[in-house]
Protein backbone atom coordinates (compact mmCIF):
# COMPACT_ATOMS: atom_id res chain seq x y z
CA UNK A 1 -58.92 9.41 168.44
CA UNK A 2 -62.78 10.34 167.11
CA UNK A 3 -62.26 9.06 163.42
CA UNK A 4 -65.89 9.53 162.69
CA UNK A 5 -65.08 13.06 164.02
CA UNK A 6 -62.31 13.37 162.09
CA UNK A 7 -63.61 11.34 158.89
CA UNK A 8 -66.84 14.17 159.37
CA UNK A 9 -64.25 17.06 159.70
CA UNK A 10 -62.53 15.70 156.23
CA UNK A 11 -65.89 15.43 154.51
CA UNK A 12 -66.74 18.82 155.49
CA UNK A 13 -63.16 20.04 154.36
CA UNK A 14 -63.73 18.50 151.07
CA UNK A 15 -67.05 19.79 150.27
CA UNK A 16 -65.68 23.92 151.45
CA UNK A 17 -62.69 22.55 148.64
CA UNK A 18 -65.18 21.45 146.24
CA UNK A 19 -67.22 24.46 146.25
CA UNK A 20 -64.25 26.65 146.49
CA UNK A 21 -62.75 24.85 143.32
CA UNK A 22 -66.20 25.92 141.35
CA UNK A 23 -66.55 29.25 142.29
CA UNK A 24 -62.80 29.73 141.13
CA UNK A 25 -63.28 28.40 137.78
CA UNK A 26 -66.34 30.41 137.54
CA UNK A 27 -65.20 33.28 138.34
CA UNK A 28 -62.27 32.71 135.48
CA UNK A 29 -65.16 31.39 133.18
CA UNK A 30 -66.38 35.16 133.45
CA UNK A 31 -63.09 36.91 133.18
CA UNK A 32 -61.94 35.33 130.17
CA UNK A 33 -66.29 35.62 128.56
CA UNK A 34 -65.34 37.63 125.87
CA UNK A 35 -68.10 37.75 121.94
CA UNK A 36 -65.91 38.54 118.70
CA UNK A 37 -67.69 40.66 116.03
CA UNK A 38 -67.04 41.10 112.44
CA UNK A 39 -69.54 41.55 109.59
CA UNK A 40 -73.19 42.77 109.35
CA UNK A 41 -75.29 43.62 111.87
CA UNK A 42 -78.83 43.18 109.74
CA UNK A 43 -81.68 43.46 112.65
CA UNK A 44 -82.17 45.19 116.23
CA UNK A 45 -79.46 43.29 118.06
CA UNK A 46 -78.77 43.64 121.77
CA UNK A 47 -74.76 43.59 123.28
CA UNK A 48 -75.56 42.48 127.03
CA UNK A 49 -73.03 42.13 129.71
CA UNK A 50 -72.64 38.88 129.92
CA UNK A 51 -71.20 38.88 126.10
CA UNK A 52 -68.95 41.62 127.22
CA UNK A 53 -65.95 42.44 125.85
CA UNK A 54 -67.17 42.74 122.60
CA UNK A 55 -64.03 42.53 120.17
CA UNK A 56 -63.98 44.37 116.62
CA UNK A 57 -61.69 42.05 114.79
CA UNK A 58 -57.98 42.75 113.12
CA UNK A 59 -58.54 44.45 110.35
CA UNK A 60 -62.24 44.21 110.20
CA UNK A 61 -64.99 46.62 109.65
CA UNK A 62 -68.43 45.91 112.08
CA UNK A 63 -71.00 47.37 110.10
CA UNK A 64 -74.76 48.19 111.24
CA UNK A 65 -77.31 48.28 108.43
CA UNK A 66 -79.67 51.08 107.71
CA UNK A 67 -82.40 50.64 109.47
CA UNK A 68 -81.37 48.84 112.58
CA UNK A 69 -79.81 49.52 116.37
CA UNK A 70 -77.82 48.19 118.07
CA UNK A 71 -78.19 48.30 122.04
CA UNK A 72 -75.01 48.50 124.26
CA UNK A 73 -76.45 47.74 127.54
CA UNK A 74 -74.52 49.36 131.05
CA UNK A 75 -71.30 48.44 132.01
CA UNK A 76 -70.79 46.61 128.09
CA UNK A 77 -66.72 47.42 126.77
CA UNK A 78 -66.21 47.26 123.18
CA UNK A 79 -62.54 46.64 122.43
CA UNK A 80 -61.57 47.91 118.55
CA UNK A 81 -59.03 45.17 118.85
CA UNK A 82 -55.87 46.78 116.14
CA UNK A 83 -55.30 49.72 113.87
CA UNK A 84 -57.37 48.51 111.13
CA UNK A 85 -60.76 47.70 113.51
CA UNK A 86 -63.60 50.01 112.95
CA UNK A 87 -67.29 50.27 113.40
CA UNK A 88 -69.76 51.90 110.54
CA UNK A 89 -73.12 52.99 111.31
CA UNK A 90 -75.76 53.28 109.16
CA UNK A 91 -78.24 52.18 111.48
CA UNK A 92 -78.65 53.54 114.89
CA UNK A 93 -76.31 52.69 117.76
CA UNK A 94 -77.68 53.27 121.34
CA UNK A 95 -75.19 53.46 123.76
CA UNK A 96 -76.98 54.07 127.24
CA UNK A 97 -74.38 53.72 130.05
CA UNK A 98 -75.67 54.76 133.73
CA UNK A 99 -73.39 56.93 136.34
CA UNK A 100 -72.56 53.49 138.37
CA UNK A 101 -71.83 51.23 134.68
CA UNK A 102 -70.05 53.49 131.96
CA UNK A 103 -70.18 51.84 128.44
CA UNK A 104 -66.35 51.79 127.75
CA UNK A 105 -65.13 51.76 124.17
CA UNK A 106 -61.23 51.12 124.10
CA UNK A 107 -59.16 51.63 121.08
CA UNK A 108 -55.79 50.57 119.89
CA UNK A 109 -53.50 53.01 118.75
CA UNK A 110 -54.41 54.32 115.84
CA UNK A 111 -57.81 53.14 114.95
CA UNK A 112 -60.73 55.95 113.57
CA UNK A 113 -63.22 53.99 115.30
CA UNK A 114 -66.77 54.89 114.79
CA UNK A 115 -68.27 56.59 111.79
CA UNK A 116 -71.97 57.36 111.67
CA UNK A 117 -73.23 57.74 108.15
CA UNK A 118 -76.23 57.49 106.53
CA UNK A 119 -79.35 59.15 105.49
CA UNK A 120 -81.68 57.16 108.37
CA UNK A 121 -78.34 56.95 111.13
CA UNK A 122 -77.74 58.61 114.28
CA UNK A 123 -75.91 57.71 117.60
CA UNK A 124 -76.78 58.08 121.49
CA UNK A 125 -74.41 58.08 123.56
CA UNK A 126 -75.00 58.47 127.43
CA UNK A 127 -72.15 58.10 130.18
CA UNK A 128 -69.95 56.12 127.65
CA UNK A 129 -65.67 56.66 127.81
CA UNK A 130 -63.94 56.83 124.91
CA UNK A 131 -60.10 56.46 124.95
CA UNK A 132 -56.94 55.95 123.19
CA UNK A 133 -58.18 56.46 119.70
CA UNK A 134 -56.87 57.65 116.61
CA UNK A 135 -60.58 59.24 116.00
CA UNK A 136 -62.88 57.93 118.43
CA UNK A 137 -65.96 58.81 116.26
CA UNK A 138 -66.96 60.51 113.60
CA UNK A 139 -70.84 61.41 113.48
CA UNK A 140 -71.66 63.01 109.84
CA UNK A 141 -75.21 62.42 110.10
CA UNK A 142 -75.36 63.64 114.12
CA UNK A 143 -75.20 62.32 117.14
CA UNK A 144 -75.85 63.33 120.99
CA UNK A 145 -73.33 62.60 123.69
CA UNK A 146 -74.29 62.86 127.51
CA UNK A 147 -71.98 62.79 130.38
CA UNK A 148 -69.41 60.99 128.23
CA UNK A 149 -65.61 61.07 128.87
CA UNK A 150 -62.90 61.17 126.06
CA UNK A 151 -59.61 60.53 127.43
CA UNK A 152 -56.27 60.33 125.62
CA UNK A 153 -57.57 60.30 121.80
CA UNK A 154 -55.46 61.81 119.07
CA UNK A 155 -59.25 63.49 118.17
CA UNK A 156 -62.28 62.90 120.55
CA UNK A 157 -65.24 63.70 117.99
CA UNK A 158 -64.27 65.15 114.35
CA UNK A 159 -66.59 66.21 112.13
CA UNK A 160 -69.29 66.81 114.75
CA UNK A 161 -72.76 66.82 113.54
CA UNK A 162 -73.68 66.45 117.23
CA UNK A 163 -74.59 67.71 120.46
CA UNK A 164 -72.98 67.63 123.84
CA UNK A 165 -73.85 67.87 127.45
CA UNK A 166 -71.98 67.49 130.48
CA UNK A 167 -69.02 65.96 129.29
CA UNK A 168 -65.32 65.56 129.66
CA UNK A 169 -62.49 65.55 127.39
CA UNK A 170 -59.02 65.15 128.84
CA UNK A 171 -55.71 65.06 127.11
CA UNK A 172 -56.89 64.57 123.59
CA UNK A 173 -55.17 65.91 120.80
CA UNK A 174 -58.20 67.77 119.57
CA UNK A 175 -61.37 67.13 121.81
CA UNK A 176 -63.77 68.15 119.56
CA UNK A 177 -64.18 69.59 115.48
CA UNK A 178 -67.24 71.14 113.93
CA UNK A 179 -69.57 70.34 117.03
CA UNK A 180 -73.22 71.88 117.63
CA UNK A 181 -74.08 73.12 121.07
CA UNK A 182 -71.54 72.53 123.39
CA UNK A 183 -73.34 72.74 127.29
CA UNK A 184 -71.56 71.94 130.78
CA UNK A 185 -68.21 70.40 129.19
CA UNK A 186 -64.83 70.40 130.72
CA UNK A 187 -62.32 70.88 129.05
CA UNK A 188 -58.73 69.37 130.76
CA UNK A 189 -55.34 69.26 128.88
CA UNK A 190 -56.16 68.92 125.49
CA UNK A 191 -53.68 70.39 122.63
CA UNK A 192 -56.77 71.66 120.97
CA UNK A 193 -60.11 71.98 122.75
CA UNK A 194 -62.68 72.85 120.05
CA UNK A 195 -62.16 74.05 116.31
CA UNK A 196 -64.88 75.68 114.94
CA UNK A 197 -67.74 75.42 116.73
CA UNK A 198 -71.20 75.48 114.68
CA UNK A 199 -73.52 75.53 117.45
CA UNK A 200 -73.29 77.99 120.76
CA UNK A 201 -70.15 76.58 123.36
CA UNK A 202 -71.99 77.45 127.01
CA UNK A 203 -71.40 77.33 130.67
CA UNK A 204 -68.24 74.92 129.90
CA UNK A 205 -64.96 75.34 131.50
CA UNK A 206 -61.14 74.82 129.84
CA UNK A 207 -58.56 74.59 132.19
CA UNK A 208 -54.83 73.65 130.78
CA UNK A 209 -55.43 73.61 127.31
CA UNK A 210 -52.35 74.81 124.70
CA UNK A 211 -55.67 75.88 123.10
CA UNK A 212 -59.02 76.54 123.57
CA UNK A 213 -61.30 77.11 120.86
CA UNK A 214 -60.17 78.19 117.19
CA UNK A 215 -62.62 80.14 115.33
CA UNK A 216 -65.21 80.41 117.98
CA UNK A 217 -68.57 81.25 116.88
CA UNK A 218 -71.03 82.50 119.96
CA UNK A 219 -69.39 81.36 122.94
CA UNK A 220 -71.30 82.77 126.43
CA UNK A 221 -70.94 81.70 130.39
CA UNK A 222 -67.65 79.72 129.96
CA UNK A 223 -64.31 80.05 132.17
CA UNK A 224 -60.81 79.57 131.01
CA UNK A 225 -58.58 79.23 133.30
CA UNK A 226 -54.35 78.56 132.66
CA UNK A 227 -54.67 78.09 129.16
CA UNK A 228 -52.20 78.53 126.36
CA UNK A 229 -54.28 80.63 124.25
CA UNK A 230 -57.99 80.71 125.15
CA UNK A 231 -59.63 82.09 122.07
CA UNK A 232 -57.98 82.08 117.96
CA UNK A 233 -61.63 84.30 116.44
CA UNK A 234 -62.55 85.63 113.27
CA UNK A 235 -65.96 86.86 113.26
CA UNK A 236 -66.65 85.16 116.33
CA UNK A 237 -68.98 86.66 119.48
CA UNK A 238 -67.69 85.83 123.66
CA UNK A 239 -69.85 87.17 126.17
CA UNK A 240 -69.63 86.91 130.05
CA UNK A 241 -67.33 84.69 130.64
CA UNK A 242 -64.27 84.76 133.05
CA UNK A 243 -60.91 84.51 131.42
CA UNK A 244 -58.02 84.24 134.40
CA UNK A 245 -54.34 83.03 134.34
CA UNK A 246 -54.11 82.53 130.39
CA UNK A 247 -50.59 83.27 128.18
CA UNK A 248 -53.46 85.09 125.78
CA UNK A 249 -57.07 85.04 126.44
CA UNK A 250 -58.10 86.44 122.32
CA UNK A 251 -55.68 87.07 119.35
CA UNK A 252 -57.91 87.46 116.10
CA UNK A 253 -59.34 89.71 113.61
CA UNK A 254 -63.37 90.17 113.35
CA UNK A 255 -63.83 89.01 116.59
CA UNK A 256 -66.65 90.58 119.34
CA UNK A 257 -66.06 90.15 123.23
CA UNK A 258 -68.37 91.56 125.45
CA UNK A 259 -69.51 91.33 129.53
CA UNK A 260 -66.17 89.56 130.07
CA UNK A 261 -63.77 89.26 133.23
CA UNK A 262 -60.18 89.21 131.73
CA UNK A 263 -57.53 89.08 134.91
CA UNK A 264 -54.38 87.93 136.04
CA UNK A 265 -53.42 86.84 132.38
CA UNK A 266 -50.04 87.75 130.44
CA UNK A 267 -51.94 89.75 127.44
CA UNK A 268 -55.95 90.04 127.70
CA UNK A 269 -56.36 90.91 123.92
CA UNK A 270 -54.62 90.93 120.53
CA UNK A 271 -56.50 92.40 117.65
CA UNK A 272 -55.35 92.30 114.14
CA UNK A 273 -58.32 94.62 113.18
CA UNK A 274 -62.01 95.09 113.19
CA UNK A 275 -62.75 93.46 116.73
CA UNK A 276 -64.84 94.65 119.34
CA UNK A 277 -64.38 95.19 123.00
CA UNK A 278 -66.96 96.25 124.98
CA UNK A 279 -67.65 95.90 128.39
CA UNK A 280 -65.47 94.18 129.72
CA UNK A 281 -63.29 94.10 133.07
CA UNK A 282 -59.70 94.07 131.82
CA UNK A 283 -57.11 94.46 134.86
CA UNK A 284 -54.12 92.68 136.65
CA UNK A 285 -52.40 91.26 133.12
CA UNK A 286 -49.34 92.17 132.24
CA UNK A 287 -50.73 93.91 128.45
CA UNK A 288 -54.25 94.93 128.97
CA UNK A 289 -54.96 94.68 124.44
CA UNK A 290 -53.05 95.04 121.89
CA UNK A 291 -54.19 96.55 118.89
CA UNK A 292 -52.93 96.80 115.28
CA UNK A 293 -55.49 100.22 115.10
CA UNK A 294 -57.22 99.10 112.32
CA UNK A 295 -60.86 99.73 112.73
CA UNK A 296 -60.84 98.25 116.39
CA UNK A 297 -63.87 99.24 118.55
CA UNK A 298 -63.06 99.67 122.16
CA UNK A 299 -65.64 101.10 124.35
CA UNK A 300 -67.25 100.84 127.52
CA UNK A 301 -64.77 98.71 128.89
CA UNK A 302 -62.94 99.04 132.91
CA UNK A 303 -59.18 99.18 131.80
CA UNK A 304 -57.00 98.91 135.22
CA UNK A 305 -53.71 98.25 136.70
CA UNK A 306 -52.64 95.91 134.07
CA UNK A 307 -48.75 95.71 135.17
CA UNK A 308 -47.21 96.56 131.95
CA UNK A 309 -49.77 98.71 129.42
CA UNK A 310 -53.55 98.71 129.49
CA UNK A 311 -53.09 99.32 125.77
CA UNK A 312 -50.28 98.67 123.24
CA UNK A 313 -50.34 99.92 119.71
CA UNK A 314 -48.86 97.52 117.70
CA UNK A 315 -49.29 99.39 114.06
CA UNK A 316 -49.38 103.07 112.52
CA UNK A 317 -53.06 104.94 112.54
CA UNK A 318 -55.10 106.37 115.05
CA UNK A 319 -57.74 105.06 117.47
CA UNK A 320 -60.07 106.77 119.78
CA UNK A 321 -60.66 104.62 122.94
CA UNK A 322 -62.27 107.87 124.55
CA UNK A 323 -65.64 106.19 126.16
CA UNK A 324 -63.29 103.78 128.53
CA UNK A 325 -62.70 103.78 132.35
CA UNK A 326 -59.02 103.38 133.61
CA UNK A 327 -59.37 103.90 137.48
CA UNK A 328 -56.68 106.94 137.41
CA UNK A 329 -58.08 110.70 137.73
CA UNK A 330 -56.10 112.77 135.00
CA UNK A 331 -54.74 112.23 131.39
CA UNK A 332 -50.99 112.65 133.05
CA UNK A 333 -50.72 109.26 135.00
CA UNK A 334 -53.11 107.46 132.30
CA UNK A 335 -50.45 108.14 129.36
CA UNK A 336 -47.92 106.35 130.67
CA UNK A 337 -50.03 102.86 130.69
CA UNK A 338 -50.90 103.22 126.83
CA UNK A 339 -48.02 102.66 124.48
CA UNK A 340 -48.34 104.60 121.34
CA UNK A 341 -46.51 107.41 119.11
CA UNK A 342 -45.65 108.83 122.48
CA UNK A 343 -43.23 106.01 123.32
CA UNK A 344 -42.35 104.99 119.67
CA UNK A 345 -42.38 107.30 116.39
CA UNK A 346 -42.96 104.43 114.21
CA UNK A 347 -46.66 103.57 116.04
CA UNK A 348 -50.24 105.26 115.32
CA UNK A 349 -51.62 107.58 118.06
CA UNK A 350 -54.22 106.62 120.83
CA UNK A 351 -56.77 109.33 121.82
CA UNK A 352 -58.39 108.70 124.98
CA UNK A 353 -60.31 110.85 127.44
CA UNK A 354 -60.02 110.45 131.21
CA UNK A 355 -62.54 108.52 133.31
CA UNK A 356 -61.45 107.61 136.49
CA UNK A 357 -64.55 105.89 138.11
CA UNK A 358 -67.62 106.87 135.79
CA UNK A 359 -69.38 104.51 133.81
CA UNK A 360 -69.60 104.51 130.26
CA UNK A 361 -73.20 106.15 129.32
CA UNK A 362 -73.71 103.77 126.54
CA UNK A 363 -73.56 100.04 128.43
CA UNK A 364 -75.11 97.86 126.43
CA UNK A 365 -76.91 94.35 127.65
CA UNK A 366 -75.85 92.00 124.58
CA UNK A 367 -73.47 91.55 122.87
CA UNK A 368 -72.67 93.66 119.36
CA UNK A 369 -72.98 91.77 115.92
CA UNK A 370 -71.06 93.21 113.14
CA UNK A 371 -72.95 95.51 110.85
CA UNK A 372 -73.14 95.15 107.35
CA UNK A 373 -75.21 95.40 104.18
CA UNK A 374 -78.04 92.49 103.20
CA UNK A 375 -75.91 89.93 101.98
CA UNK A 376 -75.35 89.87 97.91
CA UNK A 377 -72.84 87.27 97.46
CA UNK A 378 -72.32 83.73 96.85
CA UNK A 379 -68.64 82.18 97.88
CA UNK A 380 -67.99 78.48 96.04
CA UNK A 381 -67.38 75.65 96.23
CA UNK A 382 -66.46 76.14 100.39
CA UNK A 383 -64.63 74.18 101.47
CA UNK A 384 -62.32 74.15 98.80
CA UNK A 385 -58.79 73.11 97.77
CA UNK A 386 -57.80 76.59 97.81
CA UNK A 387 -60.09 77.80 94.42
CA UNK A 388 -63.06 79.60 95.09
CA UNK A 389 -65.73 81.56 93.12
CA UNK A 390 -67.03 85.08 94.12
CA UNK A 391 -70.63 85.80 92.71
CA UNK A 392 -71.85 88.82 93.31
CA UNK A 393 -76.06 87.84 93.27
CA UNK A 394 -76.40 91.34 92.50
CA UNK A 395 -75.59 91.19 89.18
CA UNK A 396 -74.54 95.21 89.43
CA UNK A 397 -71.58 96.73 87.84
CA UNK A 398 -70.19 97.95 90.99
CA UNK A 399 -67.18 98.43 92.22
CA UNK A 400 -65.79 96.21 95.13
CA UNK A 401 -63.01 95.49 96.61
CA UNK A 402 -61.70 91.75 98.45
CA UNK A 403 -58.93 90.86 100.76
CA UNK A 404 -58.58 87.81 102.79
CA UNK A 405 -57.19 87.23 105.57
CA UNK A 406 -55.39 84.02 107.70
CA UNK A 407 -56.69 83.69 111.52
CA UNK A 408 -53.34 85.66 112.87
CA UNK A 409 -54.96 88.53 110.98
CA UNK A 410 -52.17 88.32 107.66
CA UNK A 411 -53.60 89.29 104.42
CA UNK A 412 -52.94 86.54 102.27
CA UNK A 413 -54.82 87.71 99.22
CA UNK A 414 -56.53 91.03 98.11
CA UNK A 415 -58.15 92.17 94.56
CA UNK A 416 -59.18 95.95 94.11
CA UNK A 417 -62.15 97.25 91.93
CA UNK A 418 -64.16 94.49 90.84
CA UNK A 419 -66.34 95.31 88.51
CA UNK A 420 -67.17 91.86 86.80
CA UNK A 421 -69.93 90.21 88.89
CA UNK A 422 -67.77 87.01 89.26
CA UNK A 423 -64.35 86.03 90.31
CA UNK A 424 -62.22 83.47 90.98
CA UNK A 425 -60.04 83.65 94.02
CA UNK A 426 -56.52 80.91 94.23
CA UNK A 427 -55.60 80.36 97.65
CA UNK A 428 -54.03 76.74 96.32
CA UNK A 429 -50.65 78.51 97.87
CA UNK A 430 -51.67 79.01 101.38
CA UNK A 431 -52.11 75.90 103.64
CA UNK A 432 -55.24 74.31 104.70
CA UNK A 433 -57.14 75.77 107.48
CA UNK A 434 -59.59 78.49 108.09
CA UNK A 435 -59.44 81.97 106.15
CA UNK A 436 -61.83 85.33 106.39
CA UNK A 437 -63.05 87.34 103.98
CA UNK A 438 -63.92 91.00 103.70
CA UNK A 439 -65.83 92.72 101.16
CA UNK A 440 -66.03 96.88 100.43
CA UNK A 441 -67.00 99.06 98.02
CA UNK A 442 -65.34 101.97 96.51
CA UNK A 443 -65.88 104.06 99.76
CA UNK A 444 -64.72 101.36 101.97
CA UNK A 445 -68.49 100.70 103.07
CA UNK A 446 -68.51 96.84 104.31
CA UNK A 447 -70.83 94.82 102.06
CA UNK A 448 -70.14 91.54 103.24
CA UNK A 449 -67.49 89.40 105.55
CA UNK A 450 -67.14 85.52 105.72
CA UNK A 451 -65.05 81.99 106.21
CA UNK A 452 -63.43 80.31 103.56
CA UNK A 453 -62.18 76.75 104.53
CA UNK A 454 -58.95 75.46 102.18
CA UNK A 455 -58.83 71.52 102.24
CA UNK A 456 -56.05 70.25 100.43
C-alpha cells in the first residue's frame, strides 16, 4: 500500500471537511443574522441586508423622529414581531424594493403596523409586500405606494392620504380606505376593495371581490369581473369601463354611469333615485336596471336581450326612458321585457318609444355631472357622531327642504320648510357609515346635495 498516497488522499479529505465545516456554519451565521429595534430613530439611519430581519419588539413602538429617514434597502424584511409591535413615522421612511428584492414587512396577527404622522412625514414605498396585518399602514400625512402587494391584511391601507400605482391587493379584508388616485391596481378577493375613494380609481381591475368600491367618486377605464357587488354610489361618476359576470354591477342613489359595457351579470343596475344612465351597453343579464322611478335619467343607452327584463320598476310613478335602443322593431315585443303597471297594479308606469337599431341623437362624449345651484351651504362638524349643523351661507329666509338618505337609498331623516338659516340635524340613531344629503326649495328645485360621514 501507497501510505503517502493515502496519508495525501486523507489530507486532502480533511481540508474539503474543513472548508465544508465553515461554509456550513456560515451559512447558519446568516440565517439566524437577525437586528432587534425598539426606541428612537433620531438621524438618517440605513436598514441594509445584512442586518435583515429587522424585529419590532413585543409590545414596543419603533418611532422615527421628525426630520429624519429611514432607508430600507432591497430585499430588507421587517418582522412587527406580536400584537402590540408598531412603527410611528414622523420622519420619512423610504422603502425602495426592486422587481428581483421586494422589501417584505410581515405582521403578526393583529398588529396596526405603520402610522405616518406628522406635519414634515411622508412614506415611499416601491415593490414592498405587506401581509398578515391587522392595519398594515396608516398614512395621515400621505404616502405613495408603487408596485406593492398587500396580501391577507384585515385592512391593507386605511385612512389613505396616498397614492397608488400598479399594485396588488389580495384577500384583505378591506384593501384600501380614503385613498387618492388609484392607477393600474388589481384588485383579487378582497371582502372590500376600496371605500371611498378621494382621488380618481383608473385603468384597475377587481376580479372576486364580495365588494368593489363603496361610495365611488370618479371611477373611469376599470373592469370588474365576478364580483359580489361592483359598485355601492351616491353621487359618484363610472365611465367606460367593462362590468361582466357580477351578482350587481351598481345599486345606489345619486350615482352617474356612462360609456359602460354591462354583460353577462345577474342585475346591471339598481337605482334608488336620481342616477344617471347614459350610454351604456346593457345586454345578456338576467335584469337589465332596476329603478325605484324616482327622478332616474335613462337615456341613450343599448338595452338588449337581458334574459329576464331590460327594465324593472321597483316603485309607483312614472318614467320616460323614450331616447333608448332595445334591438326589437315595435312597441309589442319591447313591452314584455319592461316590468311595470302592465305586469303589476301596485308599480309606476314606464313610457318608452321604440328604437330598434337607431342611435340616440343626443350621445354625449363625457360623462354627466349633476346639476345644481352655486353652492350656499355649510354642513358641520363632518364627520360627526351623528350631530350635524346646516348653515345656510345665504343668510335668506327661504324656504328649503332636507332629507337624507343611507347608501341603499332609505331615507333616514327628512325636515320640510326651513326657514331659519341654521339647523341641527341628529343622526346619533343611525349607525356609522356614509349618508347623502339632498337639499330643495319650495318648488323642489335642487339647491345642493352632499356626504355626511357618522363616526361613533
Amino acid at each position: 500500500m501507497n501510505t503517502k498516497l493515502l496519508h495525501s488522499g486523507n489530507k486532502n479529505l480533511s481540508g474539503k471537511l474543513t472548508c465544508f465545516v465553515a461554509l456550513f456554519i456560515f451559512s447558519l451565521g446568516n440565517l439566524s443574522a437577525s437586528t432587534n429595534v425598539s426606541g428612537r430613530i433620531n438621524s438618517n439611519t440605513a436598514w441594509t441586508l445584512g442586518g435583515s430581519p429587522y424585529i419590532i419588539m413585543s409590545d414596543s413602538t419603533l418611532t422615527i423622529s421628525a426630520g429624519d429617514t429611514l432607508l430600507l434597502q432591497p430585499g430588507v424584511e421587517v418582522i412587527f414581531n406580536n400584537y402590540q409591535s408598531a412603527m410611528n413615522v414622523t420622519g420619512y421612511l423610504l422603502a425602495n424594493g426592486t422587481s428581483a428584492d421586494s422589501i417584505i414587512f410581515s405582521y403578526a396577527s393583529g398588529s396596526n403596523g405603520i402610522t405616518i404622522q406628522g406635519a414634515y412625514s411622508g412614506g415611499y414605498f416601491r415593490y414592498c409586500r405587506f401581509s398578515h396585518a391587522s392595519v398594515a399602514i396608516t398614512p395621515f400625512s400621505g404616502a405613495y405606494f408603487s408596485h406593492c402587494m398587500f396580501n391577507s391584511n384585515g385592512m391593507g391601507v386605511q385612512n389613505a392620504n396616498a397614492n397608488f400605482d400598479t399594485c396588488s391587493f389580495y384577500s384583505n379584508g378591506q384593501a384600501l380606505s380614503q385613498p387618492g388616485t388609484v392607477n393600474r391596481c388589481r384588485f383579487v378577493g378582497n371582502m372590500l376593495a376600496i371605500l371611498q375613494p378621494n382621488g380618481i380609481v383608473q385603468n384597475s381591475v377587481f376580479l372576486h371581490n364580495t365588494q368593489g368600491i363603496s361610495n365611488p367618486g370618479y371611477t373611469t377605464g376599470c373592469v370588474f369581473d365576478s364580483n359580489g357587488i361592483c359598485l355601492v354610489a351616491g353621487l359618484g361618476i363610472t365611465t367606460r369601463c367593462e362590468m361582466k359576470y357580477n351578482d350587481t354591477v351598481l345599486t345606489g342613489i345619486f350615482a352617474t354611469i356612462t360609456e359602460c359595457n354591462i354583460s353577462y351579470n345577474i342585475v346591471g343596475i339598481v337605482s334608488s333615485g336620481n342616477c344617471g344612465v347614459r350610454n351604456d351597453t346593457i345586454t345578456y343579464n338576467k335584469f337589465g336596471i332596476k329603478t325605484s322611478l324616482n327622478s332616474d335619467t335613462i337615456k341613450c343607452n343599448l338595452i338588449c336581450s337581458n334574459t329576464s327584463y331590460n327594465i324593472l320598476a321597483t316603485g309607483p310613478g312614472s318614467m320616460s326612458v323614450r331616447d333608448n335602443v332595445w334591438c326589437l322593431p315595435d312597441s309589442a315585443l319591447i313591452q314584455p321585457t319592461i316590468f311595470d303597471h302592465h305586469q303589476n297594479s301596485l308599480l309606476g308606469h314606464i313610457y318608452f318609444t321604440p328604437y330598434d337599431t337607431v342611435l340616440c341623437v343626443e350621445i354625449t362624449t363625457s360623462a354627466p355631472s349633476l346639476t345644481k345651484s352655486s353652492t350656499s351651504f355649510d354642513v358641520y362638524p363632518n364627520p360627526s357622531n351623528g350631530v350635524f349643523t346646516l348653515q345656510d351661507k345665504s343668510y335668506e329666509l327661504r324656504a328649503k327642504s332636507m332629507e337624507v338618505y343611507n347608501v341603499l337609498g332609505e331615507k333616514v331623516y327628512s325636515q320640510l320648510s326651513i326657514v331659519n338659516s341654521q339647523l341641527s340635524i341628529n343622526l346619533s340613531r343611525q349607525p356609522s357609515g356614509i349618508y347623502l344629503y339632498r337639499i330643495t326649495d319650495d318648488s323642489g328645485k335642487l339647491l345642493d346635495t352632499g356626504k355626511l360621514i357618522v363616526n361613533h
